[in-house]
PDB file of N, CA and C in Angstrom:
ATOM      1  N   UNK A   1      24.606 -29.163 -38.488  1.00  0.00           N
ATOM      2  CA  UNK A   1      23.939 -28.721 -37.271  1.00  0.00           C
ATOM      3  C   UNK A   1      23.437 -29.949 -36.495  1.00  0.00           C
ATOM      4  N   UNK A   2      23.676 -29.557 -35.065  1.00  0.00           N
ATOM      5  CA  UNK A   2      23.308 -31.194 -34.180  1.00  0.00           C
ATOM      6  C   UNK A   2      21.611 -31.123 -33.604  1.00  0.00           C
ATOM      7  N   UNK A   3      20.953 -32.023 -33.592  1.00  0.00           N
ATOM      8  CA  UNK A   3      19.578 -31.567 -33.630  1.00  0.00           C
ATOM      9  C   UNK A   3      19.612 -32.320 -32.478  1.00  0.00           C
ATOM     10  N   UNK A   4      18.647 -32.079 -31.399  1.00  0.00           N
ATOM     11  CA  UNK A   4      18.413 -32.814 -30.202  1.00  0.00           C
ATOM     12  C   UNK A   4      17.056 -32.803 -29.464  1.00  0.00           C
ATOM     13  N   UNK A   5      16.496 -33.597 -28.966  1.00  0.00           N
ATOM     14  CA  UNK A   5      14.865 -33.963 -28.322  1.00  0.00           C
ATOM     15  C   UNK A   5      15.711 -33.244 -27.136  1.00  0.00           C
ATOM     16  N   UNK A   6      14.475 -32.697 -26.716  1.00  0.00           N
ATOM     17  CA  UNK A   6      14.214 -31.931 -25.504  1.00  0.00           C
ATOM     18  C   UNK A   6      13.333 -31.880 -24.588  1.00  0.00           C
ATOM     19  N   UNK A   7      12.019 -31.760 -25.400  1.00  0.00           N
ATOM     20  CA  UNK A   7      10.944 -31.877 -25.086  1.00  0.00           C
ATOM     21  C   UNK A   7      10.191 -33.343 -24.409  1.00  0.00           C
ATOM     22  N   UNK A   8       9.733 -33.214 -23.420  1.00  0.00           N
ATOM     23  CA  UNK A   8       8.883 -34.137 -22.738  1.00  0.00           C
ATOM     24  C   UNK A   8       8.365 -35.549 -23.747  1.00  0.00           C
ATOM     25  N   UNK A   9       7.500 -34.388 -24.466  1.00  0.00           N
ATOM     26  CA  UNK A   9       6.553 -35.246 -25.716  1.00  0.00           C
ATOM     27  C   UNK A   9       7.333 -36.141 -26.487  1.00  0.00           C
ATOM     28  N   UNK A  10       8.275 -35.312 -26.769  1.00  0.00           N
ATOM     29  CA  UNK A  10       9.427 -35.889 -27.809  1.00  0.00           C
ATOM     30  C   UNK A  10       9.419 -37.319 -27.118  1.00  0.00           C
ATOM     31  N   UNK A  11      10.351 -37.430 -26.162  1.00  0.00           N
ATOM     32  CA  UNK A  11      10.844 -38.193 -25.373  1.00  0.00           C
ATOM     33  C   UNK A  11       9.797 -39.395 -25.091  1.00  0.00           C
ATOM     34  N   UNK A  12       8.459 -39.146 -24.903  1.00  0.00           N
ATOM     35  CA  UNK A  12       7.695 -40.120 -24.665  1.00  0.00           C
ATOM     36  C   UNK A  12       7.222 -40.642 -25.647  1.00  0.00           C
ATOM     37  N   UNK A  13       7.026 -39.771 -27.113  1.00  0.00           N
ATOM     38  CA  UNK A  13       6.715 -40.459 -28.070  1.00  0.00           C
ATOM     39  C   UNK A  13       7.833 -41.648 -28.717  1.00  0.00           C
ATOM     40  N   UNK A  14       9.055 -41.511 -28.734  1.00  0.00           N
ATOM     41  CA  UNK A  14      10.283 -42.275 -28.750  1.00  0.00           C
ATOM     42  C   UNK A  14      10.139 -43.884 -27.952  1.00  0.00           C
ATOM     43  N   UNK A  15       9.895 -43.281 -26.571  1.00  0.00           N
ATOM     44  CA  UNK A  15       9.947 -44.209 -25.385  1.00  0.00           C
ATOM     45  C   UNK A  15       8.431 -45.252 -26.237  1.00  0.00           C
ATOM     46  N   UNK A  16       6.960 -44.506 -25.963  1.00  0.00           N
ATOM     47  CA  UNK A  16       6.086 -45.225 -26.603  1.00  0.00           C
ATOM     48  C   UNK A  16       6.004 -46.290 -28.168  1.00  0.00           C
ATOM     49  N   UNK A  17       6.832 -45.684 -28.846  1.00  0.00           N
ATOM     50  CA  UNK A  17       6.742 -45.873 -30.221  1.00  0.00           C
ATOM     51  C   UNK A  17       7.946 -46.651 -30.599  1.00  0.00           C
ATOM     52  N   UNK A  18       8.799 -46.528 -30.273  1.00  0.00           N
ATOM     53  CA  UNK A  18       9.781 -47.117 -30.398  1.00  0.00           C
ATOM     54  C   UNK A  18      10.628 -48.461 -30.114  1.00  0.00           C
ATOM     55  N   UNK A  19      11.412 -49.240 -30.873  1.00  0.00           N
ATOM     56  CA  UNK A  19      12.409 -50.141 -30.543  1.00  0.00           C
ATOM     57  C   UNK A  19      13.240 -49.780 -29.457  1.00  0.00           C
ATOM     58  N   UNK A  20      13.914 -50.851 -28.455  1.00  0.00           N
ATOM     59  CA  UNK A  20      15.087 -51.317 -27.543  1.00  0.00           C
ATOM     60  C   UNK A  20      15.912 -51.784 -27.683  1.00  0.00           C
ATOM     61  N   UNK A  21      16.951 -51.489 -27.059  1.00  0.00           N
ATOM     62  CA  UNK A  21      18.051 -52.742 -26.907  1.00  0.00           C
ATOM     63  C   UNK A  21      19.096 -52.226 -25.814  1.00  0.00           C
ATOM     64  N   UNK A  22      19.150 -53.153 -25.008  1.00  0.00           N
ATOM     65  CA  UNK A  22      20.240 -53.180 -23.811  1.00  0.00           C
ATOM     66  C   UNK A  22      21.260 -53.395 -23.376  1.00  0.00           C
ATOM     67  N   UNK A  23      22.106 -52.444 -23.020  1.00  0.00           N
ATOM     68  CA  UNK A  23      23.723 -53.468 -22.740  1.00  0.00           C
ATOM     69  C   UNK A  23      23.743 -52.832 -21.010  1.00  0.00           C
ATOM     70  N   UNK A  24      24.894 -53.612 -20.515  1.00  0.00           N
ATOM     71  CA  UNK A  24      25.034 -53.153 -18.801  1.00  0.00           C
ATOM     72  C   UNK A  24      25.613 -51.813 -18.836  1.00  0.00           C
ATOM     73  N   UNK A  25      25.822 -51.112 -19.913  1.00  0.00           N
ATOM     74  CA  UNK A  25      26.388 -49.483 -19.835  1.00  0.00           C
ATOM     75  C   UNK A  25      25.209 -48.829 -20.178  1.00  0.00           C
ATOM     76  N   UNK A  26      24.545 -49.292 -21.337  1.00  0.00           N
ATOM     77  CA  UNK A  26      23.758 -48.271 -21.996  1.00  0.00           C
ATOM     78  C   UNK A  26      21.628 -48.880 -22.543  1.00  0.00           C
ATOM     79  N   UNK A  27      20.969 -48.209 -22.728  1.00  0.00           N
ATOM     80  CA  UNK A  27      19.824 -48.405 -23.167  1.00  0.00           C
ATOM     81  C   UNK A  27      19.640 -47.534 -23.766  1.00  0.00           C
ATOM     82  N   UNK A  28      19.385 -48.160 -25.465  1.00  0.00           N
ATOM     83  CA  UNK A  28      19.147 -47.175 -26.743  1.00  0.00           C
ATOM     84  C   UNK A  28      17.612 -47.500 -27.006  1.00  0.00           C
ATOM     85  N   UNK A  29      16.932 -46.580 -27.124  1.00  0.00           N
ATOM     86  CA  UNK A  29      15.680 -46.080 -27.796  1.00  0.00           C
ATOM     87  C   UNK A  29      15.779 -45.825 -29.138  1.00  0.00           C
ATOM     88  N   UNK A  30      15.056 -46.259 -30.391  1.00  0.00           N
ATOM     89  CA  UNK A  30      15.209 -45.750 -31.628  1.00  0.00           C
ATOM     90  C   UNK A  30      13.593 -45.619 -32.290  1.00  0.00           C
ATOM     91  N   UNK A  31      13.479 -44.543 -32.615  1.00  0.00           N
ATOM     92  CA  UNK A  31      11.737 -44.199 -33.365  1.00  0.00           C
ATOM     93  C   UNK A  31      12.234 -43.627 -34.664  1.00  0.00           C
ATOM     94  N   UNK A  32      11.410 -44.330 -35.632  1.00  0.00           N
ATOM     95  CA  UNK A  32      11.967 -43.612 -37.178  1.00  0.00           C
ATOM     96  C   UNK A  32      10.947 -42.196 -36.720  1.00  0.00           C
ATOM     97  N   UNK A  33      11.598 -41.181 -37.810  1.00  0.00           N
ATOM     98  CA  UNK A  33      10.394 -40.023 -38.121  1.00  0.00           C
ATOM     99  C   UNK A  33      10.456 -39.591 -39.635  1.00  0.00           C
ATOM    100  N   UNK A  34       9.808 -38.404 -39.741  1.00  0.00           N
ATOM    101  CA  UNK A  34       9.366 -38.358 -40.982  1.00  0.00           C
ATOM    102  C   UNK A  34      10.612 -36.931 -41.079  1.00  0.00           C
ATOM    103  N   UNK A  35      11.103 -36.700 -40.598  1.00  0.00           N
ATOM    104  CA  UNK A  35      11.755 -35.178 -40.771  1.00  0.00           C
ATOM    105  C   UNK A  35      13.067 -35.547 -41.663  1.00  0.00           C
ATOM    106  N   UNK A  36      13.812 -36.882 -41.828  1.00  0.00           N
ATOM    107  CA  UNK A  36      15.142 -36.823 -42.734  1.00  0.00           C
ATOM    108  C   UNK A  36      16.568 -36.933 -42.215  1.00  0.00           C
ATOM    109  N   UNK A  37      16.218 -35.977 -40.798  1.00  0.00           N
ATOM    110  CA  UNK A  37      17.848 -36.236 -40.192  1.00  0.00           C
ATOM    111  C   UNK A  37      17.282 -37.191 -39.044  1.00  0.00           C
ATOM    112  N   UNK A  38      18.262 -37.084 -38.274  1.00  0.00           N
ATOM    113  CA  UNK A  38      18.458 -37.899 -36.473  1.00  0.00           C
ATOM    114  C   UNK A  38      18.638 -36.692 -35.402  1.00  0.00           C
ATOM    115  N   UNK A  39      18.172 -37.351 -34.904  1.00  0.00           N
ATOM    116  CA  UNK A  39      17.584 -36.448 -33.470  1.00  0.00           C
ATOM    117  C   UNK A  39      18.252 -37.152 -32.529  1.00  0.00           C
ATOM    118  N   UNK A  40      18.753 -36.630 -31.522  1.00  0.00           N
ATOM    119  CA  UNK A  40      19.285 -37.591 -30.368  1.00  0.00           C
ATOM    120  C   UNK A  40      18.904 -36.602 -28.807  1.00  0.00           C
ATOM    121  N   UNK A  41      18.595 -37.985 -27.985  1.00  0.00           N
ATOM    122  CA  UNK A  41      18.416 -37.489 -26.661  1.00  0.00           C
ATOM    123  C   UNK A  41      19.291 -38.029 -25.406  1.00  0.00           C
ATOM    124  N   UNK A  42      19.369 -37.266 -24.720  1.00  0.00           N
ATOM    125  CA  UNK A  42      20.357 -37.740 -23.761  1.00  0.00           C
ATOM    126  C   UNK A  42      19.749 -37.934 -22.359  1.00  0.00           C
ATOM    127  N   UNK A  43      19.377 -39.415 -22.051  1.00  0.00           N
ATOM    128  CA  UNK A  43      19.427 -39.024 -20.378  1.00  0.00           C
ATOM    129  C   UNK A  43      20.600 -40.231 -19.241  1.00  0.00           C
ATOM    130  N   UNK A  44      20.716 -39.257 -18.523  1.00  0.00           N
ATOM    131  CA  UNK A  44      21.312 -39.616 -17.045  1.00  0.00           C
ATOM    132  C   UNK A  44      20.983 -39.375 -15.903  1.00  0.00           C
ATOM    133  N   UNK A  45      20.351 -40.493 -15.094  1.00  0.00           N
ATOM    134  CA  UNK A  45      19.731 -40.028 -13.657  1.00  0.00           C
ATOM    135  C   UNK A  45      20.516 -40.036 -12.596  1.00  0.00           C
ATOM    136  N   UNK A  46      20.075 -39.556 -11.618  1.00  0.00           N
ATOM    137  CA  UNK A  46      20.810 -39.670 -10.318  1.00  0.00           C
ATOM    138  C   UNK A  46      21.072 -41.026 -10.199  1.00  0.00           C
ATOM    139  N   UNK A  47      20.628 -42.090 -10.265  1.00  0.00           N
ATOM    140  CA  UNK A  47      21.357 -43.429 -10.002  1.00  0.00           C
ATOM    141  C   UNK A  47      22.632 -43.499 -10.523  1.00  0.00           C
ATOM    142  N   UNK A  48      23.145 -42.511 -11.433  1.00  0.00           N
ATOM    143  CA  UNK A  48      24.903 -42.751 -12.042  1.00  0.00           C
ATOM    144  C   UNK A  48      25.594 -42.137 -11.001  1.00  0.00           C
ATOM    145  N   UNK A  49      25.197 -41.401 -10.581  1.00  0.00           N
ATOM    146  CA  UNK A  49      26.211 -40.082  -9.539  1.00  0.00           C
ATOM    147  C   UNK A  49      25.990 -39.290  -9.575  1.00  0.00           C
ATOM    148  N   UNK A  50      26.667 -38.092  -8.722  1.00  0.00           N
ATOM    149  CA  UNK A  50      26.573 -36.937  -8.423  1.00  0.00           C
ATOM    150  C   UNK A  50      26.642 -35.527 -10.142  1.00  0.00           C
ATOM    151  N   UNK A  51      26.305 -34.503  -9.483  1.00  0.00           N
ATOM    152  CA  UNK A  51      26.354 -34.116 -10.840  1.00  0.00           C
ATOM    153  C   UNK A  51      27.652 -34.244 -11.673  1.00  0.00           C
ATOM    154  N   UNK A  52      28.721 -34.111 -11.041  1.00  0.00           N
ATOM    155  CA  UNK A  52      30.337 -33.679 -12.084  1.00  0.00           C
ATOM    156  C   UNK A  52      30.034 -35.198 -12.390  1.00  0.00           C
ATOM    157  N   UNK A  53      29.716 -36.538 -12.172  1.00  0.00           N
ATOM    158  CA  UNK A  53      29.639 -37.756 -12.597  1.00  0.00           C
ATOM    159  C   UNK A  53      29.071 -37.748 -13.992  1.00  0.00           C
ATOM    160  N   UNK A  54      27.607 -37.493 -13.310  1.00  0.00           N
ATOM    161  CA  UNK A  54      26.756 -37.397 -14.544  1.00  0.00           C
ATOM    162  C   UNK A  54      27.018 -36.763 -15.830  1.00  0.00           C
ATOM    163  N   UNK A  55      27.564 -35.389 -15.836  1.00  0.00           N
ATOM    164  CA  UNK A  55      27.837 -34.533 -16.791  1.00  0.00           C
ATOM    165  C   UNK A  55      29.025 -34.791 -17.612  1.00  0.00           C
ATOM    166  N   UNK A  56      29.949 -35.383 -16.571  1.00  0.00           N
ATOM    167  CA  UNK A  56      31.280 -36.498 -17.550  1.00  0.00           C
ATOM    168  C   UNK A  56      30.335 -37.581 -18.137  1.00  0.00           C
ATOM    169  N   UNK A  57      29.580 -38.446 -17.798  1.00  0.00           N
ATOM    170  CA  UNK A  57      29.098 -39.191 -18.518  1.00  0.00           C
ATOM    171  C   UNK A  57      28.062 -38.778 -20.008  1.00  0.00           C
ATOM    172  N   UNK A  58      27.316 -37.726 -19.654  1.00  0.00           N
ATOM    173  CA  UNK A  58      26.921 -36.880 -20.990  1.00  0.00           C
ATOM    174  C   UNK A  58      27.370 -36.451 -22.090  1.00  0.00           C
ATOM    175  N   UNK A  59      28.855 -35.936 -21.515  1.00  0.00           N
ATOM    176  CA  UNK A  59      29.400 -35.311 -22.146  1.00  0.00           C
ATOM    177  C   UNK A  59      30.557 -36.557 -23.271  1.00  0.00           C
ATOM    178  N   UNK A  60      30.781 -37.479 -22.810  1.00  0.00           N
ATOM    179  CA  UNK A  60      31.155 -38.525 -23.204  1.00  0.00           C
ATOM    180  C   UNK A  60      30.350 -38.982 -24.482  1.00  0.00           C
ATOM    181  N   UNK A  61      28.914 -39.309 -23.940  1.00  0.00           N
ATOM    182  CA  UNK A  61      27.866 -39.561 -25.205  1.00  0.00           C
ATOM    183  C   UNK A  61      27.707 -38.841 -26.449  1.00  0.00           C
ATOM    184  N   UNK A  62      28.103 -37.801 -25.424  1.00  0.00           N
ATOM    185  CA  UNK A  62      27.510 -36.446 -26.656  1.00  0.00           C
ATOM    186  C   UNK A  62      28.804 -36.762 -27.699  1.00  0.00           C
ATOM    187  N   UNK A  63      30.090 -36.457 -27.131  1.00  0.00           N
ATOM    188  CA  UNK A  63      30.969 -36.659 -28.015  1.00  0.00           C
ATOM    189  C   UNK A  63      31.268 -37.920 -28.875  1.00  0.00           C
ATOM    190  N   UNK A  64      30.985 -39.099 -28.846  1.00  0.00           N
ATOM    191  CA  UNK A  64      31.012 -40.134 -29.278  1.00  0.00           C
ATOM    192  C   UNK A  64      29.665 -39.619 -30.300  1.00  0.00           C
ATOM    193  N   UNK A  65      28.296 -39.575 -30.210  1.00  0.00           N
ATOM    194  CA  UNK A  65      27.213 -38.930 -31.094  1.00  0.00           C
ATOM    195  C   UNK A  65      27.565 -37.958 -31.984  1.00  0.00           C
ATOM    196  N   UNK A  66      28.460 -36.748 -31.422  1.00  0.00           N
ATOM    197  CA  UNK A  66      28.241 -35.925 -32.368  1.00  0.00           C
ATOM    198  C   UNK A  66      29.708 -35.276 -32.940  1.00  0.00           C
ATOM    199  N   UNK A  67      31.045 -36.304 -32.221  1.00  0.00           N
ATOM    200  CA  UNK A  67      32.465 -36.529 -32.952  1.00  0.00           C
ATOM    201  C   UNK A  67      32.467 -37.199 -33.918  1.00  0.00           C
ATOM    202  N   UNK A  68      31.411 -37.356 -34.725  1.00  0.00           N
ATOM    203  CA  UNK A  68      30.988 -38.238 -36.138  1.00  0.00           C
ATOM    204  C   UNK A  68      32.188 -39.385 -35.933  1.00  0.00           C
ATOM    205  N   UNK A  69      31.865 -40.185 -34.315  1.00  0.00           N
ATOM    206  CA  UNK A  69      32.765 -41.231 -34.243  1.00  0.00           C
ATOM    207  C   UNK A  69      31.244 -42.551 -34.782  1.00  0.00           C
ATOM    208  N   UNK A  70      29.266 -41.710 -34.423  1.00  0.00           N
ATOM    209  CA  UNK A  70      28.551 -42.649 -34.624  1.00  0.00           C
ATOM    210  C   UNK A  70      28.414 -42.746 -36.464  1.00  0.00           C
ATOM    211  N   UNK A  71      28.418 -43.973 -36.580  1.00  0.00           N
ATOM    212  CA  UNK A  71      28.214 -44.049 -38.377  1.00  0.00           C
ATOM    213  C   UNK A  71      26.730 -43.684 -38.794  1.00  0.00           C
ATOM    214  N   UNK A  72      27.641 -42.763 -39.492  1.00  0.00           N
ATOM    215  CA  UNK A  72      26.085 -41.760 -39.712  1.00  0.00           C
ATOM    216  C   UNK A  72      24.785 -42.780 -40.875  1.00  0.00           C
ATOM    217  N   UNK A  73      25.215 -43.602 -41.599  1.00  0.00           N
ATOM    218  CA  UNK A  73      24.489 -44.372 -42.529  1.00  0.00           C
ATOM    219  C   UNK A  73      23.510 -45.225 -41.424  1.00  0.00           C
ATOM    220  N   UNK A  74      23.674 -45.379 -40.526  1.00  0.00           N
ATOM    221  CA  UNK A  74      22.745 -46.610 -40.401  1.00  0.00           C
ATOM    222  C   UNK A  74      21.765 -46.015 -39.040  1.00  0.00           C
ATOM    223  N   UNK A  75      21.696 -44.438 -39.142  1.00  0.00           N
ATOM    224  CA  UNK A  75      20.428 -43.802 -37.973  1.00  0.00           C
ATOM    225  C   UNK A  75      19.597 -42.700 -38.946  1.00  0.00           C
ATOM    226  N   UNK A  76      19.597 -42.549 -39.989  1.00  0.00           N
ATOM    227  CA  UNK A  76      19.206 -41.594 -41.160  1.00  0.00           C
ATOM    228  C   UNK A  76      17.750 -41.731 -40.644  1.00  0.00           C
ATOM    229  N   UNK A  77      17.240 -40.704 -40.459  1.00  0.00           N
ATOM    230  CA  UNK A  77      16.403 -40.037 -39.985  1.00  0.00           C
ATOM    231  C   UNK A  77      15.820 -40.918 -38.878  1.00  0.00           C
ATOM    232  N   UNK A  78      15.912 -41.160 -37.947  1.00  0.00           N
ATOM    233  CA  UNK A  78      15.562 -41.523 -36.352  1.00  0.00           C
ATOM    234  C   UNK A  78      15.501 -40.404 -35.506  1.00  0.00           C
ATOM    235  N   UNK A  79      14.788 -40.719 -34.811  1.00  0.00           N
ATOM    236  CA  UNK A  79      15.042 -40.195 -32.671  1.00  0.00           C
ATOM    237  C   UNK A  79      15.463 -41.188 -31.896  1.00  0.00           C
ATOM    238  N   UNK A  80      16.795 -41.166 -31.722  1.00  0.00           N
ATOM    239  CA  UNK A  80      17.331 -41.776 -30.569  1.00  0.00           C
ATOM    240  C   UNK A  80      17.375 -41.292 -29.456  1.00  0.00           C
ATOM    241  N   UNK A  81      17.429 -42.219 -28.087  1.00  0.00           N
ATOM    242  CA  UNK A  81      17.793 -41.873 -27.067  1.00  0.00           C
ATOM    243  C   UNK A  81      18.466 -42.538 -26.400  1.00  0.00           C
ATOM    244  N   UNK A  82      19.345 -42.297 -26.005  1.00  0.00           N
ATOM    245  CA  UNK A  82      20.335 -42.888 -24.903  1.00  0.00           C
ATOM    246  C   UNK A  82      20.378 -42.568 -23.412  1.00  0.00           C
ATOM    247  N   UNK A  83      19.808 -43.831 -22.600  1.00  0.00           N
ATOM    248  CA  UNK A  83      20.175 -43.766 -21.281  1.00  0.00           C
ATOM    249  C   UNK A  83      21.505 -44.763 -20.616  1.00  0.00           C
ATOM    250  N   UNK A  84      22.300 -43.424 -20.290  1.00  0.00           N
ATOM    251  CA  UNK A  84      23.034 -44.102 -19.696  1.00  0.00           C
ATOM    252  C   UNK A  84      22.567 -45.228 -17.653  1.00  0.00           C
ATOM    253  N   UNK A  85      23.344 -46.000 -17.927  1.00  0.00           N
ATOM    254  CA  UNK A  85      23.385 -47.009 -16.644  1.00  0.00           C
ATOM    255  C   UNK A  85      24.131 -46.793 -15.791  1.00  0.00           C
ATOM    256  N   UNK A  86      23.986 -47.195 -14.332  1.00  0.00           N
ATOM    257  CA  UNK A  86      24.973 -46.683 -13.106  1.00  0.00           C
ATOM    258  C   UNK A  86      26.334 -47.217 -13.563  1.00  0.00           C
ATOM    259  N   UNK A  87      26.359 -48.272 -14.546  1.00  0.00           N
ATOM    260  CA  UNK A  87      27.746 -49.127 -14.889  1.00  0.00           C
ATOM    261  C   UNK A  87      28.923 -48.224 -15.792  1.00  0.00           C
ATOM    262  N   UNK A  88      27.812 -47.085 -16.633  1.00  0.00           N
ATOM    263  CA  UNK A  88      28.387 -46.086 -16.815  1.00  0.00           C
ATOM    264  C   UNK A  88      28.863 -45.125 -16.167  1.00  0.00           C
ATOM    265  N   UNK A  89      29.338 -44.706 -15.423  1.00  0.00           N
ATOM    266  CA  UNK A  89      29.978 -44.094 -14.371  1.00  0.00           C
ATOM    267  C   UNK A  89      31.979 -44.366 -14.171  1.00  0.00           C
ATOM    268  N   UNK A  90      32.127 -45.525 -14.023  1.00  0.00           N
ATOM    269  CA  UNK A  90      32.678 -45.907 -13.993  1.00  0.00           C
ATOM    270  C   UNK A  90      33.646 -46.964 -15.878  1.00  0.00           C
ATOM    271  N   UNK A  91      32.753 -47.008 -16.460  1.00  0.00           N
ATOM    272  CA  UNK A  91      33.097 -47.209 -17.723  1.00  0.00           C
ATOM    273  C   UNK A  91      33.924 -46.462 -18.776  1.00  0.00           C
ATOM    274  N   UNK A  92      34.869 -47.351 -19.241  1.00  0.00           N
ATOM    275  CA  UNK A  92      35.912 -46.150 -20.197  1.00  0.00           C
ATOM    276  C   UNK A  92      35.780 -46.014 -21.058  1.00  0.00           C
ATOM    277  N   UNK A  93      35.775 -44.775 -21.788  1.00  0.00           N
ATOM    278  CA  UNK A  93      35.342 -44.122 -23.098  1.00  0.00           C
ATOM    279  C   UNK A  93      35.343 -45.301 -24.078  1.00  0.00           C
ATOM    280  N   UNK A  94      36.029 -46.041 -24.597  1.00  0.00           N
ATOM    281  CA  UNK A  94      36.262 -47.402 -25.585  1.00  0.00           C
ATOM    282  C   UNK A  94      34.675 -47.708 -25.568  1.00  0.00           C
ATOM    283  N   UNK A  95      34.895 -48.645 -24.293  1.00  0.00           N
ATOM    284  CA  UNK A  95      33.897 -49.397 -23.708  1.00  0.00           C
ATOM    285  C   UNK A  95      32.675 -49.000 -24.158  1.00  0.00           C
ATOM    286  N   UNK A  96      32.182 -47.371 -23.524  1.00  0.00           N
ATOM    287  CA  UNK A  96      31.110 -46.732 -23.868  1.00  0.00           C
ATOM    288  C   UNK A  96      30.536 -46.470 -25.405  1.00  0.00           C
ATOM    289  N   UNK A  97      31.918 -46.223 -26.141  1.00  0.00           N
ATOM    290  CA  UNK A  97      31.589 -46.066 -27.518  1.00  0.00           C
ATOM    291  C   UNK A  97      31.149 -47.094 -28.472  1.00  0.00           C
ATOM    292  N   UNK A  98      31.724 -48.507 -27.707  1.00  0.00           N
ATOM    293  CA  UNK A  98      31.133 -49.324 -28.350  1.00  0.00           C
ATOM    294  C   UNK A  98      30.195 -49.939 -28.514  1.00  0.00           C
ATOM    295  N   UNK A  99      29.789 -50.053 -27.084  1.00  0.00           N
ATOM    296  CA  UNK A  99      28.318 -50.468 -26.368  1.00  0.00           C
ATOM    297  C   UNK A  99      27.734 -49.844 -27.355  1.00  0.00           C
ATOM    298  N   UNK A 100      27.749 -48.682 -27.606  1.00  0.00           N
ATOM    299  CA  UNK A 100      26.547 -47.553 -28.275  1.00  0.00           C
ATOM    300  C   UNK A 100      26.238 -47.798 -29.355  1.00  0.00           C
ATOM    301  N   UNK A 101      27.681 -48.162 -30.517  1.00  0.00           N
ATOM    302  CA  UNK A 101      27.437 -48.624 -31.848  1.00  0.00           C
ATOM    303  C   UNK A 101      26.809 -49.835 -31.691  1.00  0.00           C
ATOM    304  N   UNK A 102      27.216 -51.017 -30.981  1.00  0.00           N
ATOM    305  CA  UNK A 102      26.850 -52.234 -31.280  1.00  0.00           C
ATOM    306  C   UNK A 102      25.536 -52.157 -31.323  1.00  0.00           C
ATOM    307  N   UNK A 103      24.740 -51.009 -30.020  1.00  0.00           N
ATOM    308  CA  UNK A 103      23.252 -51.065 -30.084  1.00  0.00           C
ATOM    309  C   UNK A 103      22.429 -50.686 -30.756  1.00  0.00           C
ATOM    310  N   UNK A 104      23.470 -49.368 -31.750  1.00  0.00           N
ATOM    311  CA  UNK A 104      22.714 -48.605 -32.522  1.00  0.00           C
ATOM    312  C   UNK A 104      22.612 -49.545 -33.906  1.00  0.00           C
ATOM    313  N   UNK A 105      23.528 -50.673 -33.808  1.00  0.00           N
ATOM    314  CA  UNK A 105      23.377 -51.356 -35.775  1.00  0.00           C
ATOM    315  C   UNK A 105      22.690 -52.421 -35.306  1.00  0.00           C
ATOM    316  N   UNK A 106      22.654 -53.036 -33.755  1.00  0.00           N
ATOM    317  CA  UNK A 106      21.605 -54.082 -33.799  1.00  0.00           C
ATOM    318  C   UNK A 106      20.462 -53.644 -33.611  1.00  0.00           C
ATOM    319  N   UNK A 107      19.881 -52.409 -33.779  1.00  0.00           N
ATOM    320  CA  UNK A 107      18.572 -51.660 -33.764  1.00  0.00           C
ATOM    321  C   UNK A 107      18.386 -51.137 -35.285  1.00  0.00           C
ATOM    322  N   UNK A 108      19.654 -51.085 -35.660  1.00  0.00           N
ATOM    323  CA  UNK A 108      19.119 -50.856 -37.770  1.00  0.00           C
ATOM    324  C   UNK A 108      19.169 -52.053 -38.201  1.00  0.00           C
ATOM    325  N   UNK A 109      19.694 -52.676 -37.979  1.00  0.00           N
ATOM    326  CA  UNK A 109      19.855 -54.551 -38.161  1.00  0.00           C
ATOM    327  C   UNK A 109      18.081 -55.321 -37.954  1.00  0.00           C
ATOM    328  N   UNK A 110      17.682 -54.969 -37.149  1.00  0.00           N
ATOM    329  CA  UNK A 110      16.152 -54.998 -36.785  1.00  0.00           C
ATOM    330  C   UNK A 110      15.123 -54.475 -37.116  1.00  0.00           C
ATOM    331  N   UNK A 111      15.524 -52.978 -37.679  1.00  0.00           N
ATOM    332  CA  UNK A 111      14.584 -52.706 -38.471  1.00  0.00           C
ATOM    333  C   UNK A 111      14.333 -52.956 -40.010  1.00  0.00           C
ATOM    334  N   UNK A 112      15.813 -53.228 -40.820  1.00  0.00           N
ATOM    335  CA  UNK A 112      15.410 -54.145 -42.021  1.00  0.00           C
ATOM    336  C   UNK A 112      15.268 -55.605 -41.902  1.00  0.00           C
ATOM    337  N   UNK A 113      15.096 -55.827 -41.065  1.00  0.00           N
ATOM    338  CA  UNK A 113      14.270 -57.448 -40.420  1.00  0.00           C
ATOM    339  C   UNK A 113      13.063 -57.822 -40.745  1.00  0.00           C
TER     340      UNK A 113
END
């Protein structure tokens, strides 16, 4: 089952509490929690594009997140969030998928630091 932040609170407690890391496609958020699995959040603002933009770009994330293309060992129990960048818009699936891993193991890479 795919679990996902929704909530406001969620989202700010993540944003507050949490590690960064940046690439020109993407900005990953990572907050450990106490619950066991991973949580993931998705945002995309109007700075990417119009809605059919945006929602290809979501829908992209989502599938890369939850096409168990992300390696599930190294987010065990987190809240992530992913904001995509206007650079995403225009970025090809590869591209995007990798950005995401690289950010997500140099953010587990950092936390056994």
């Amino acid at each position: 089952m795919v679990r996902t932040l929704k909530k406001t609170v969620e989202f700010k407690r993540v944003y507050e509490g949490g590690r960064s890391a940046v690439s020109p496609l993407l900005v990953v958020y990572i907050s450990e929690n106490d619950l066991g699995f991973c949580r993931f959040g998705f945002s995309v603002s109007k700075k990417v594009g119009g809605a059919v933009v945006r929602n290809k770009v979501r829908r992209r994330l989502k599938n890369i997140v939850y096409g168990n293309i992300m390696p599930a060992a190294v987010i065990g129990g987190s809240d992530i969030i992913i904001i995509a960048r206007a650079a995403a818009a225009s970025a090809k699936y590869e591209a995007m998928r990798a950005s995401l891993i690289k950010l997500v193991k140099k953010l587990a890479r950092d936390k056994h630091s």
